[in-house]
Protein backbone atom coordinates (compact mmCIF):
# COMPACT_ATOMS: atom_id res chain seq x y z
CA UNK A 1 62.37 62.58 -14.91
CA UNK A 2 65.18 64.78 -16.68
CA UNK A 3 68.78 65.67 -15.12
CA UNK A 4 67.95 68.95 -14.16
CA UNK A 5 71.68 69.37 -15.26
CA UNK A 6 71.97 68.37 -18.77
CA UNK A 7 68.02 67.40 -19.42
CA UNK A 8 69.31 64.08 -20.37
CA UNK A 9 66.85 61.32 -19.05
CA UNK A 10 67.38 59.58 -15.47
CA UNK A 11 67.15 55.77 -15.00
CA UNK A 12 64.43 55.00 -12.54
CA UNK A 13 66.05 55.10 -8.96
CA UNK A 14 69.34 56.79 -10.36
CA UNK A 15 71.24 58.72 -7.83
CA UNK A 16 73.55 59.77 -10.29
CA UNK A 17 72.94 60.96 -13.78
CA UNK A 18 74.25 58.64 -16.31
CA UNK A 19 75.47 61.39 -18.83
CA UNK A 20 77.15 64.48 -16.83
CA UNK A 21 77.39 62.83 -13.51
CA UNK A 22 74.87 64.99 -11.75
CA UNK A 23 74.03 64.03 -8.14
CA UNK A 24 70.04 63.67 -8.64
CA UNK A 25 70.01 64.32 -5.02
CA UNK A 26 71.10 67.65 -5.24
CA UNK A 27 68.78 69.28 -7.55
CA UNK A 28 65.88 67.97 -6.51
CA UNK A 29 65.72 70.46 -3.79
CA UNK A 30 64.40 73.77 -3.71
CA UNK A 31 66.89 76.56 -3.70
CA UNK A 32 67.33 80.48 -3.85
CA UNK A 33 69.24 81.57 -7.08
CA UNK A 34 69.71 84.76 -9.35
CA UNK A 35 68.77 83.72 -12.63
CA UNK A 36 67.47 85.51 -16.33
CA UNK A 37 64.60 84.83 -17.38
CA UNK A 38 63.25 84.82 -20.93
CA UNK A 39 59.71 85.09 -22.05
CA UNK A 40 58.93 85.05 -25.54
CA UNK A 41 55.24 85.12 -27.58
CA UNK A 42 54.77 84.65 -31.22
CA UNK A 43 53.01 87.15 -32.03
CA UNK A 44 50.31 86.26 -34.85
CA UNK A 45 49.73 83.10 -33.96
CA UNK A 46 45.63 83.88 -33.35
CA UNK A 47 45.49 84.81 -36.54
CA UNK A 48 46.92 82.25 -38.18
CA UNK A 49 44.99 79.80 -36.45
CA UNK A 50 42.01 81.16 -38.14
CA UNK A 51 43.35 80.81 -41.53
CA UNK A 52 45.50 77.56 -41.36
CA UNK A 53 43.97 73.92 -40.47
CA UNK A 54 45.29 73.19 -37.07
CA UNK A 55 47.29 70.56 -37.93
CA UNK A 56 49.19 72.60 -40.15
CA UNK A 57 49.45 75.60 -37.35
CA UNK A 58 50.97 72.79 -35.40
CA UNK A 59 54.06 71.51 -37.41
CA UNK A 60 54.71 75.65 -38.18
CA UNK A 61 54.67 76.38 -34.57
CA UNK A 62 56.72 73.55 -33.50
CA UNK A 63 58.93 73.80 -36.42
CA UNK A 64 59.43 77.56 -35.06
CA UNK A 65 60.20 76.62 -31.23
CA UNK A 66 62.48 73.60 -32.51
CA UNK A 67 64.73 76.39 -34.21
CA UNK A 68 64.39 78.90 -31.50
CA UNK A 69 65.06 76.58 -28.79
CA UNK A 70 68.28 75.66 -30.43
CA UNK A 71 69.23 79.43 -29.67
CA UNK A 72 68.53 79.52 -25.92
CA UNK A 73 70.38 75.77 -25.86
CA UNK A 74 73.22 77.61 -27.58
CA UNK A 75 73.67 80.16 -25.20
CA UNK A 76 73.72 78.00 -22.04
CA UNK A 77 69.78 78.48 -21.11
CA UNK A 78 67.18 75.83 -20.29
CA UNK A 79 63.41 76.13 -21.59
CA UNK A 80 61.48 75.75 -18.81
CA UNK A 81 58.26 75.82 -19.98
CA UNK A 82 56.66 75.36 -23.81
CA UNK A 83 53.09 77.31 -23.54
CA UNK A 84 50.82 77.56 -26.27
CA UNK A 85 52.63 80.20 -28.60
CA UNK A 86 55.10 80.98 -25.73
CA UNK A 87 58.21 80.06 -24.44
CA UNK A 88 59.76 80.43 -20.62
CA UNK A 89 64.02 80.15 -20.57
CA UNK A 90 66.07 80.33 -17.76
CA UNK A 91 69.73 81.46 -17.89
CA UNK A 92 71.44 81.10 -14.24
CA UNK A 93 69.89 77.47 -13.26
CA UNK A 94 70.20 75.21 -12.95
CA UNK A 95 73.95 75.70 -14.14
CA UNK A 96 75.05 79.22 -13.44
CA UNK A 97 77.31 81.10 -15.82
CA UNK A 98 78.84 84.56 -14.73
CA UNK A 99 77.52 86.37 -17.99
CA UNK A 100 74.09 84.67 -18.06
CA UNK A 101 72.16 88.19 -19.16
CA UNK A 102 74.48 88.60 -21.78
CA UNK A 103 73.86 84.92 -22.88
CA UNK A 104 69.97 85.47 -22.65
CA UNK A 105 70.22 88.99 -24.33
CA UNK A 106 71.88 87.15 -27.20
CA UNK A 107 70.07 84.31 -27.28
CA UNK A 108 67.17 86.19 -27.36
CA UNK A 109 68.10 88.18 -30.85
CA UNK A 110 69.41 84.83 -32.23
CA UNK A 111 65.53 83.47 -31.68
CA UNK A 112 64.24 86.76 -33.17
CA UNK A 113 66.51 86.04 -36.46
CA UNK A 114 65.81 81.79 -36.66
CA UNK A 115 62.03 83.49 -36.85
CA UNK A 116 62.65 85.61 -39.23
CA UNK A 117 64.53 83.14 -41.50
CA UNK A 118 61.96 80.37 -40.81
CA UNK A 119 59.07 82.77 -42.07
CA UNK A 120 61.13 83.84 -44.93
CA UNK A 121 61.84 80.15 -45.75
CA UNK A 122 57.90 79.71 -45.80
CA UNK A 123 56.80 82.25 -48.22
CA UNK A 124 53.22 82.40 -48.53
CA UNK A 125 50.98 84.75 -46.12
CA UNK A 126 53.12 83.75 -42.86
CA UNK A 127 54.81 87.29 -42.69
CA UNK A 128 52.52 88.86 -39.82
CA UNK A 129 54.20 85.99 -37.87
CA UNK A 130 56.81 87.89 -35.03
CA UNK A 131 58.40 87.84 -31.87
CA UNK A 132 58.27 89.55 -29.00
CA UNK A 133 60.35 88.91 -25.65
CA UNK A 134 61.04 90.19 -21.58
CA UNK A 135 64.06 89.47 -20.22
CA UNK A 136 64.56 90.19 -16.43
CA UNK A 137 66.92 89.03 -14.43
CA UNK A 138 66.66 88.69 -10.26
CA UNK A 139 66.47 85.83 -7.54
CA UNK A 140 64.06 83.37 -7.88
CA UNK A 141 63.00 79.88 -5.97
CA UNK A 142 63.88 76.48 -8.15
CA UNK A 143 63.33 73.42 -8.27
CA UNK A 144 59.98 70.91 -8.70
CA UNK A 145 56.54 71.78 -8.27
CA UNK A 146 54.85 69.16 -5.92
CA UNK A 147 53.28 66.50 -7.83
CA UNK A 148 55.35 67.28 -10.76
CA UNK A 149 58.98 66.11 -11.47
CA UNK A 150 59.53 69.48 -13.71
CA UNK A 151 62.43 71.84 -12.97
CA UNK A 152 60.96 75.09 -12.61
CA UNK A 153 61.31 78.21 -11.49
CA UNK A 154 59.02 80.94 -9.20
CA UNK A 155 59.24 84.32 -7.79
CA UNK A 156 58.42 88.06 -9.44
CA UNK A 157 61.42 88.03 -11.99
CA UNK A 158 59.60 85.55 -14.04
CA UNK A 159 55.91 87.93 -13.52
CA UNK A 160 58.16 91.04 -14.86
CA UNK A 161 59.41 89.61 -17.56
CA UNK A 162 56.06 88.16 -18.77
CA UNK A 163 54.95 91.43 -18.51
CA UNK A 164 58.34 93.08 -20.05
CA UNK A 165 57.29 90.79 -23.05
CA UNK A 166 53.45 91.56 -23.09
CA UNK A 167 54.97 95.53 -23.14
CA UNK A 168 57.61 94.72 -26.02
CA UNK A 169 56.18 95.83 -29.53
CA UNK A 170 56.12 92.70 -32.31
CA UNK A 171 59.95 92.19 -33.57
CA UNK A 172 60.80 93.95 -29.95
CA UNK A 173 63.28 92.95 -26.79
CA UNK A 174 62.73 94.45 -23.99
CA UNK A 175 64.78 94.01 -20.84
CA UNK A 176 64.24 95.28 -16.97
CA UNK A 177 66.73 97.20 -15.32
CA UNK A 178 68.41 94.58 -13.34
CA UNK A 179 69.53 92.95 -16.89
CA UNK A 180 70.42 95.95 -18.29
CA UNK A 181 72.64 97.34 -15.83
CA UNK A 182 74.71 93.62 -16.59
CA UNK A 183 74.93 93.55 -19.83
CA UNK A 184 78.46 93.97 -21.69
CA UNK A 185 78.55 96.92 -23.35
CA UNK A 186 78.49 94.57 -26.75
CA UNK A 187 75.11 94.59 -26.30
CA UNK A 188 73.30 97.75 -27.84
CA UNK A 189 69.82 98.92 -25.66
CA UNK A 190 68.32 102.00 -25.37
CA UNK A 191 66.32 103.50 -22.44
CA UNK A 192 62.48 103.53 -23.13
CA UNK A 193 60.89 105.27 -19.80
CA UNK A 194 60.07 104.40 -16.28
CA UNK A 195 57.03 102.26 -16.90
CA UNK A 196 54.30 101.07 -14.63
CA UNK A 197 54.34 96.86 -14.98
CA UNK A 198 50.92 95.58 -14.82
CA UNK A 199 50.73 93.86 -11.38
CA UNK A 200 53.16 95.85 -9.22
CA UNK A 201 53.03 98.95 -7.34
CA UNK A 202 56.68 100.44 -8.28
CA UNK A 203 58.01 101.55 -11.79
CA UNK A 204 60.02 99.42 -13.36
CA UNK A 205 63.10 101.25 -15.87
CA UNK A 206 62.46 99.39 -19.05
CA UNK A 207 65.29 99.36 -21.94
CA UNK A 208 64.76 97.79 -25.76
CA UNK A 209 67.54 95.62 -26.66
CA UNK A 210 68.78 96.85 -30.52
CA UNK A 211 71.39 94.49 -31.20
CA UNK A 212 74.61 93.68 -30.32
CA UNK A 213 78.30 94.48 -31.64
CA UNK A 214 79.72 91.58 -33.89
CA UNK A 215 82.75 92.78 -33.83
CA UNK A 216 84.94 91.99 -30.62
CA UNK A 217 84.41 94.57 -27.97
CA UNK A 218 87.32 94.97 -25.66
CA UNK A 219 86.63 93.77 -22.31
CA UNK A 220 85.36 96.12 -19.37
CA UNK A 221 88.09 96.26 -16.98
CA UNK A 222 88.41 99.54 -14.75
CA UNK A 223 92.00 100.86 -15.77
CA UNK A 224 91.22 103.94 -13.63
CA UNK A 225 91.95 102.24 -10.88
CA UNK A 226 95.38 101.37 -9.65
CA UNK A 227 96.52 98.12 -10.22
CA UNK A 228 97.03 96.26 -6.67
CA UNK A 229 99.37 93.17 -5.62
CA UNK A 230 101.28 90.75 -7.70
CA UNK A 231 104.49 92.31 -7.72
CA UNK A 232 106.44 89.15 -8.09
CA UNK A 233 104.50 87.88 -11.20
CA UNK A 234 104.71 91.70 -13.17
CA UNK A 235 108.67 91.38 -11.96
CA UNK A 236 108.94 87.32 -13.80
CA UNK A 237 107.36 89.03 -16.51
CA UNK A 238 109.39 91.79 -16.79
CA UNK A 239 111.77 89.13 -16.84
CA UNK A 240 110.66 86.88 -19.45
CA UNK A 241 109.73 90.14 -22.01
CA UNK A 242 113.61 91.34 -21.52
CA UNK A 243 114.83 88.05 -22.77
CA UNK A 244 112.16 88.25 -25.86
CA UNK A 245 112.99 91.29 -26.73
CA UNK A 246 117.03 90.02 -27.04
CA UNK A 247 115.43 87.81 -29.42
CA UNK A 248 114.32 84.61 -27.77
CA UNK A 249 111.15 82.90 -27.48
CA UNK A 250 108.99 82.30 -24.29
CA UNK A 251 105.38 81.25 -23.55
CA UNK A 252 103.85 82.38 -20.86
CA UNK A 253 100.68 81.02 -19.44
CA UNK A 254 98.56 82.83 -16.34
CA UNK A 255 95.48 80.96 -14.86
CA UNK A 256 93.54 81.56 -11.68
CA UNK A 257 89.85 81.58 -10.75
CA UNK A 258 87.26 83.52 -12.45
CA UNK A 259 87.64 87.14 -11.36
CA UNK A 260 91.34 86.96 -9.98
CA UNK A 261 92.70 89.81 -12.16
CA UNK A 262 94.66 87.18 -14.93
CA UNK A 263 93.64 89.17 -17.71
CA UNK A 264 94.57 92.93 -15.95
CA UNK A 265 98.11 91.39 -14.59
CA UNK A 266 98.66 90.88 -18.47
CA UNK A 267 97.25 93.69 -20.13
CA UNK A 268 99.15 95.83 -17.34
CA UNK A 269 102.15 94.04 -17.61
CA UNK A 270 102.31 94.26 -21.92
CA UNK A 271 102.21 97.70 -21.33
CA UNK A 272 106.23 97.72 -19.95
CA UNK A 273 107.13 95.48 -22.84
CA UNK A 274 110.97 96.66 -23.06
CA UNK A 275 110.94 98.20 -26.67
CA UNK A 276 109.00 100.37 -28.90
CA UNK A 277 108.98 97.67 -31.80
CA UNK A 278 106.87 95.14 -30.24
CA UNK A 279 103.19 94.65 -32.29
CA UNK A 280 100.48 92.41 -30.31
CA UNK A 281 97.98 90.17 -31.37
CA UNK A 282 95.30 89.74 -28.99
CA UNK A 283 92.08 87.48 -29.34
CA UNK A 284 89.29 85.79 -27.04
CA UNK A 285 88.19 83.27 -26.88
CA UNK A 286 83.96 83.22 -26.51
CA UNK A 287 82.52 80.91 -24.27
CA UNK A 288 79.47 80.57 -26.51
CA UNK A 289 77.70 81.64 -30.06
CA UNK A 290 81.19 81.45 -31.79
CA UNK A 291 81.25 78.61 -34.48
CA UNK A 292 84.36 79.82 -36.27
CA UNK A 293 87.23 78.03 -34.33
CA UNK A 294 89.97 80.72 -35.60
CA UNK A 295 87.89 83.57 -34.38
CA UNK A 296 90.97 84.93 -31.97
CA UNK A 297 93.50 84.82 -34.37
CA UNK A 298 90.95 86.39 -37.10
CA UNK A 299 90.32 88.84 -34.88
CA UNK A 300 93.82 89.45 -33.77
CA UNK A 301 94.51 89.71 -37.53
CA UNK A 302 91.98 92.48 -37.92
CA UNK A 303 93.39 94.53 -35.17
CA UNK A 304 96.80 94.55 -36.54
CA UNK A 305 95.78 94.81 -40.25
CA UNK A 306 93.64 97.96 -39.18
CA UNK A 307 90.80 96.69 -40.67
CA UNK A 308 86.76 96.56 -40.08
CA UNK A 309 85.72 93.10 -38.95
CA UNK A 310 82.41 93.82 -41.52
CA UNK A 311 84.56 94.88 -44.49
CA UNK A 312 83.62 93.00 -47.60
CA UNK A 313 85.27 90.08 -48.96
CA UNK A 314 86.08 91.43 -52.29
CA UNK A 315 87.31 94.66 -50.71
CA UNK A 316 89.11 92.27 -48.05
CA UNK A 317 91.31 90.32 -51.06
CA UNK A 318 93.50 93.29 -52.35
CA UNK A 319 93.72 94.93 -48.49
CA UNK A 320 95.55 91.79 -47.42
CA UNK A 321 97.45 91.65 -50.04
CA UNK A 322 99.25 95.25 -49.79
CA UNK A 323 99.39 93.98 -45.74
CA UNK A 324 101.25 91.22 -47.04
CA UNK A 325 103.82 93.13 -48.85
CA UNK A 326 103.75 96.48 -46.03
CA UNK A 327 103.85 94.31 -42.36
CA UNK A 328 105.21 90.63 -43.44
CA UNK A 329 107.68 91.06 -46.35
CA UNK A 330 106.70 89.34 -48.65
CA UNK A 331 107.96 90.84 -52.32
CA UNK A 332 105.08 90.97 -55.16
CA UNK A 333 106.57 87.84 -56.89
CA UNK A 334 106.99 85.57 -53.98
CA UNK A 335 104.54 82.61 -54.90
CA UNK A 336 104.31 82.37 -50.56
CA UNK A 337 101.84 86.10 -51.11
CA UNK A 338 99.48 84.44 -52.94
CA UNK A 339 99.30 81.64 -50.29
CA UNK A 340 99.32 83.63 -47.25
CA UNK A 341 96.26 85.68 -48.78
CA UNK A 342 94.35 82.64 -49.27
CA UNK A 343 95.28 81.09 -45.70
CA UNK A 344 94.07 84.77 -44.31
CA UNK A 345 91.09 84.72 -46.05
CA UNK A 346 90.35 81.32 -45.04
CA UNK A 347 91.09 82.32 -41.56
CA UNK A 348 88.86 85.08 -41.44
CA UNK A 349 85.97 82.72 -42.60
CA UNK A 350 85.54 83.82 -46.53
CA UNK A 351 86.03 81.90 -49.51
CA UNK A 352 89.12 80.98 -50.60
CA UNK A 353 91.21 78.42 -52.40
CA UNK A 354 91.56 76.31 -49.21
CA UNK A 355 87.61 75.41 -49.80
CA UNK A 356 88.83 72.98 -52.40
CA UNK A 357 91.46 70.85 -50.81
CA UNK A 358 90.55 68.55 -47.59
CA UNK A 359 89.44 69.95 -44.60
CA UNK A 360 92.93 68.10 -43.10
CA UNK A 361 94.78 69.70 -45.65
CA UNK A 362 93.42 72.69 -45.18
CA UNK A 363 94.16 72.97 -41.41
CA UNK A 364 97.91 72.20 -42.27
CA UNK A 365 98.28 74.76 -44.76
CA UNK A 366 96.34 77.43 -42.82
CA UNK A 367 99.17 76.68 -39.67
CA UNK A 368 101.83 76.82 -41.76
CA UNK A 369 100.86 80.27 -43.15
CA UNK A 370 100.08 81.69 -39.40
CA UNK A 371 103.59 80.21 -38.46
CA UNK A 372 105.02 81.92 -41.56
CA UNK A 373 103.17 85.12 -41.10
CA UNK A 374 104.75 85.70 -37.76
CA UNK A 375 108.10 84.20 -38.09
CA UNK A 376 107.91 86.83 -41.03
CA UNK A 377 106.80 89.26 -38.59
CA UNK A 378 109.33 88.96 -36.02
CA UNK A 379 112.09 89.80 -38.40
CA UNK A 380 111.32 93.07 -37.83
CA UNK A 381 111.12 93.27 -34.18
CA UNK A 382 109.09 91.64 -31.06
CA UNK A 383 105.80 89.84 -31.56
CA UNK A 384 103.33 88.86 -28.93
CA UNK A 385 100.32 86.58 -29.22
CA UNK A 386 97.71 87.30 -26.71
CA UNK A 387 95.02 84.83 -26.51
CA UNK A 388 92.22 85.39 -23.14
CA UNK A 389 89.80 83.03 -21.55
CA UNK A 390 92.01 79.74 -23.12
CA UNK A 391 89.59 77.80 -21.02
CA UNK A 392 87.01 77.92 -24.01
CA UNK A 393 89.27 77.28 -26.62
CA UNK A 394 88.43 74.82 -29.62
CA UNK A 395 91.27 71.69 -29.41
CA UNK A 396 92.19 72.91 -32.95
CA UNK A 397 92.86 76.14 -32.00
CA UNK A 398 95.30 74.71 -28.90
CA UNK A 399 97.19 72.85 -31.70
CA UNK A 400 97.78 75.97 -33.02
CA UNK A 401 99.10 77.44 -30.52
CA UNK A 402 101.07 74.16 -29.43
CA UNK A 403 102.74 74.87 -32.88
CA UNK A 404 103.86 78.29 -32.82
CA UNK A 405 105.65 77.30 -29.33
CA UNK A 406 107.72 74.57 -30.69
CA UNK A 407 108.57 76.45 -34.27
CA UNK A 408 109.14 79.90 -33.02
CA UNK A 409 111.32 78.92 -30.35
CA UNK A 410 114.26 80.81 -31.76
CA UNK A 411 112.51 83.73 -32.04
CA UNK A 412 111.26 87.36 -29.95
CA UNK A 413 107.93 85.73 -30.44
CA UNK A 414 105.97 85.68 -26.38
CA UNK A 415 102.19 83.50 -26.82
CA UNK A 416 100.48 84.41 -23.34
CA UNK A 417 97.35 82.80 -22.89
CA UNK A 418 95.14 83.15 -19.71
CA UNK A 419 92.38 80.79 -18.79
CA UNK A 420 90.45 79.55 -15.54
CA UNK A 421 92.97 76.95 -13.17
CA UNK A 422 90.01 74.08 -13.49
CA UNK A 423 90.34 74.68 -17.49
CA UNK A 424 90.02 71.32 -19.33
CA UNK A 425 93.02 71.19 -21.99
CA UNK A 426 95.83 70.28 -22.95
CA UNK A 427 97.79 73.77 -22.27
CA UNK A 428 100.71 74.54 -21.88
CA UNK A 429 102.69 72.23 -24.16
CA UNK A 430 104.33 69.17 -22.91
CA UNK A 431 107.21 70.29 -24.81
CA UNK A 432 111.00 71.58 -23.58
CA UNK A 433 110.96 74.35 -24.26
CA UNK A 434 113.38 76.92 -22.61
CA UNK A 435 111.24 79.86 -21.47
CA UNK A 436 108.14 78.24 -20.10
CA UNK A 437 106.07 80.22 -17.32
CA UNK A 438 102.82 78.71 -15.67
CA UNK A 439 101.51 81.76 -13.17
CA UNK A 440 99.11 80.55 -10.76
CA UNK A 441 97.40 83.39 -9.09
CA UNK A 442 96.29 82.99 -5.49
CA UNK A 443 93.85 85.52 -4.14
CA UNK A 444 94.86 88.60 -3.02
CA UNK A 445 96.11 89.27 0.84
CA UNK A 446 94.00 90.96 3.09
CA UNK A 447 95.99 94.26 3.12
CA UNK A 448 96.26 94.06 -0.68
CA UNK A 449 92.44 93.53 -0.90
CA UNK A 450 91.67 96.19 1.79
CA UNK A 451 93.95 98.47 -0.53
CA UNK A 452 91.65 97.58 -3.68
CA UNK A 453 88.17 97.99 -1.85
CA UNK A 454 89.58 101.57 -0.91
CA UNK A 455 90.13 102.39 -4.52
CA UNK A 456 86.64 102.03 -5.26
């Protein structure tokens, strides 16, 4: 039997599981909960069997799911079932993520594109060889199947999206309305038509999935309505940015449950920074799919820098360059231009000169350059560092931070970070330092809340 948890292997009799501390206990039962489901088909796989000798159609197929599985494992998903040519995922159990749709959507064109490159990486007459998948999202029983010590999970979701999938054309994603109506708008779809589902009695509004926005896509928060509560925490920071922009240093760090408004009491509160000179850098940090660990600075860079995220590298080189000299002041001759260029570019994730030296090395010299960049910056008036959703942070990129508080001290530099209160790291620094503000935000009264459900 598997930890239905981390699909590790129990010990017979265990009661816990050895590897995430699981009670076994506790997911053996059957329970009600809203999960996504994934269904996907190879499509072609008939045909090759014809052609191929079936030990051959074996190691291609598995070879296939091995890479595609690694997808829905990346994205937080578990594969419930391995059928034939098919696979069944389920995002939402038995660990539950708020953005599990998003993380199936995705991890459903990252198994489309390992297919792709596996077939391309075969050559031959393997090219009729595609992928179709349903995605539907809704509450569902879990748990085992008597007889059976398999995780599972039943209900109509998992019919629709079978049939969402048997619908989808060959290279195709198709998603049901309940998934589509929670999907970030980083995710591109496109309405196909009320359709009749094979098996039910009601229409079901279908939508194709056509990719999703590599860039970083600003998240959804409803500005149009007003911003309720926390009047003592937008007063401390009123506070704090007053004493940055008379040219000291502060860090500021906000955390509080998933959903309590940390990233809105910042973005709301930046907006009364106390002088017209102030430039922001603000990353996030992703809780999954992102293998670059610099990815919110990167992207912070980009924003400022006023440049695509997809520009090319060769049209990249010269662009930061003229940055260097226009935002940082750096003069043409300075030696340091030619290093902070390669430390950007390494940053950003291109080739540069950094490739050469030790990855240690190279970690030094890229910190020094973002700690040069902005004490560079701050010469000319207020910088903040933004950095959201802390709680999924790589360590290396809390070092970073770590490092900017202690040598930018005597600066108008403000790092605010925001992340969940039961994050795991090692934030905020330890350190003295003189401005340090931890915000812990406690839900909302009942008038306050009252006040905010009006609003609505």
């Amino acid at each position: 039997m598997d930890c239905a948890s981390c699909s590790q292997p129990l010990p017979e009799g265990a009661r816990f599981c050895p590897f995430c501390g699981q009670e076994v206990s506790a997911i053996a039962h059957e329970e009600r909960k809203v999960v996504t489901v994934v269904f996907a088909d190879i499509v072609g796989f008939t045909t090759l069997s014809e052609r191929l000798d079936p030990e051959r159609v074996k190691r291609l197929v598995d070879d296939a799911f091995s890479r595609m599985i690694t997808e829905i494992e990346r994205f937080g998903g578990r594969v419930d079932k391995v059928m034939g040519d098919g696979i069944l995922a389920l995002f939402g159990a038995p660990t539950a993520h708020e953005d599990d749709p998003d993380r199936a959507v995705r991890a459903a064109i990252g198994m489309h594109r390992a297919l792709l490159d596996y077939v391309a990486e075969q050559g031959g007459d393997h090219d009729d060889l595609q992928l179709r998948v349903g995605v539907n999202t809704g509450e569902v029983v879990v748990g085992t199947v008597s007889g059976s010590d398999d995780y599972t999970a039943m209900g109509d979701v998992v019919n629709v999206a079978s049939r969402l999938q048997a619908m989808a054309p060959p290279g195709g994603i198709y998603a049901g309305a309940s998934t589509a109506d929670q999907l970030s708008p980083s995710i591109e779809r496109v309405l196909v038509a009320d359709s009749v589902v094979r098996g039910r009695s009601q229409t079901e509004r279908v939508w194709r999935v056509t990719g999703r926005l590599d860039r970083p896509f600003p998240a959804s928060s409803r500005h149009d309505l007003p911003f309720v509560g926390r009047t003592s925490q937008r007063e401390l920071f009123s506070s704090v940015m007053g004493l940055v922009a008379g040219g000291r240093g502060a860090v500021v760090s906000v955390s509080g449950e998933a959903g309590s408004g940390k990233t809105r009491l910042v973005e709301e509160s930046l907006r009364r920074v106390p002088s017209s000179d102030v430039i922001v850098y603000s990353g996030t940090c992703a809780p999954y799919g992102e293998t670059h660990v610099w990815a919110p600075i990167a992207n912070a860079l980009f924003q400022v820098m006023g440049c695509d995220r997809d520009i090319d590298p060769v049209e990249l080189r010269p662009l930061v360059h003229t940055r260097g000299l226009e935002l940082y002041g750096f003069d043409e001759s300075d030696p340091r231009l030619h290093r902070f260029v390669e430390g950007a570019m390494h940053l950003f994730g291109y080739p540069s000169e950094l490739d050469r030296v030790a990855p240690a090395q190279a970690r030094e010299i890229l910190m020094q350059v973002v700690v040069e960049g902005l004490h560079r910056r701050s010469q000319r008036g207020p910088v903040v560092v933004w950095i959201d959703d802390l709680q999924w942070a790589d360590p290396l990129l809390i070092d970073l931070l770590s490092r900017l508080a202690r040598s930018l001290i005597d600066r108008p530099v403000l790092l605010v970070t925001a992340q969940r209160d039961d994050a795991e790291n090692d934030w905020p620094p330890a350190t003295d330092h003189p401005i340090l503000v931890q915000m812990t935000l406690e839900a909302l009264s009942r008038a306050e809340s009252e006040q905010l459900i009006d609003s609505i």
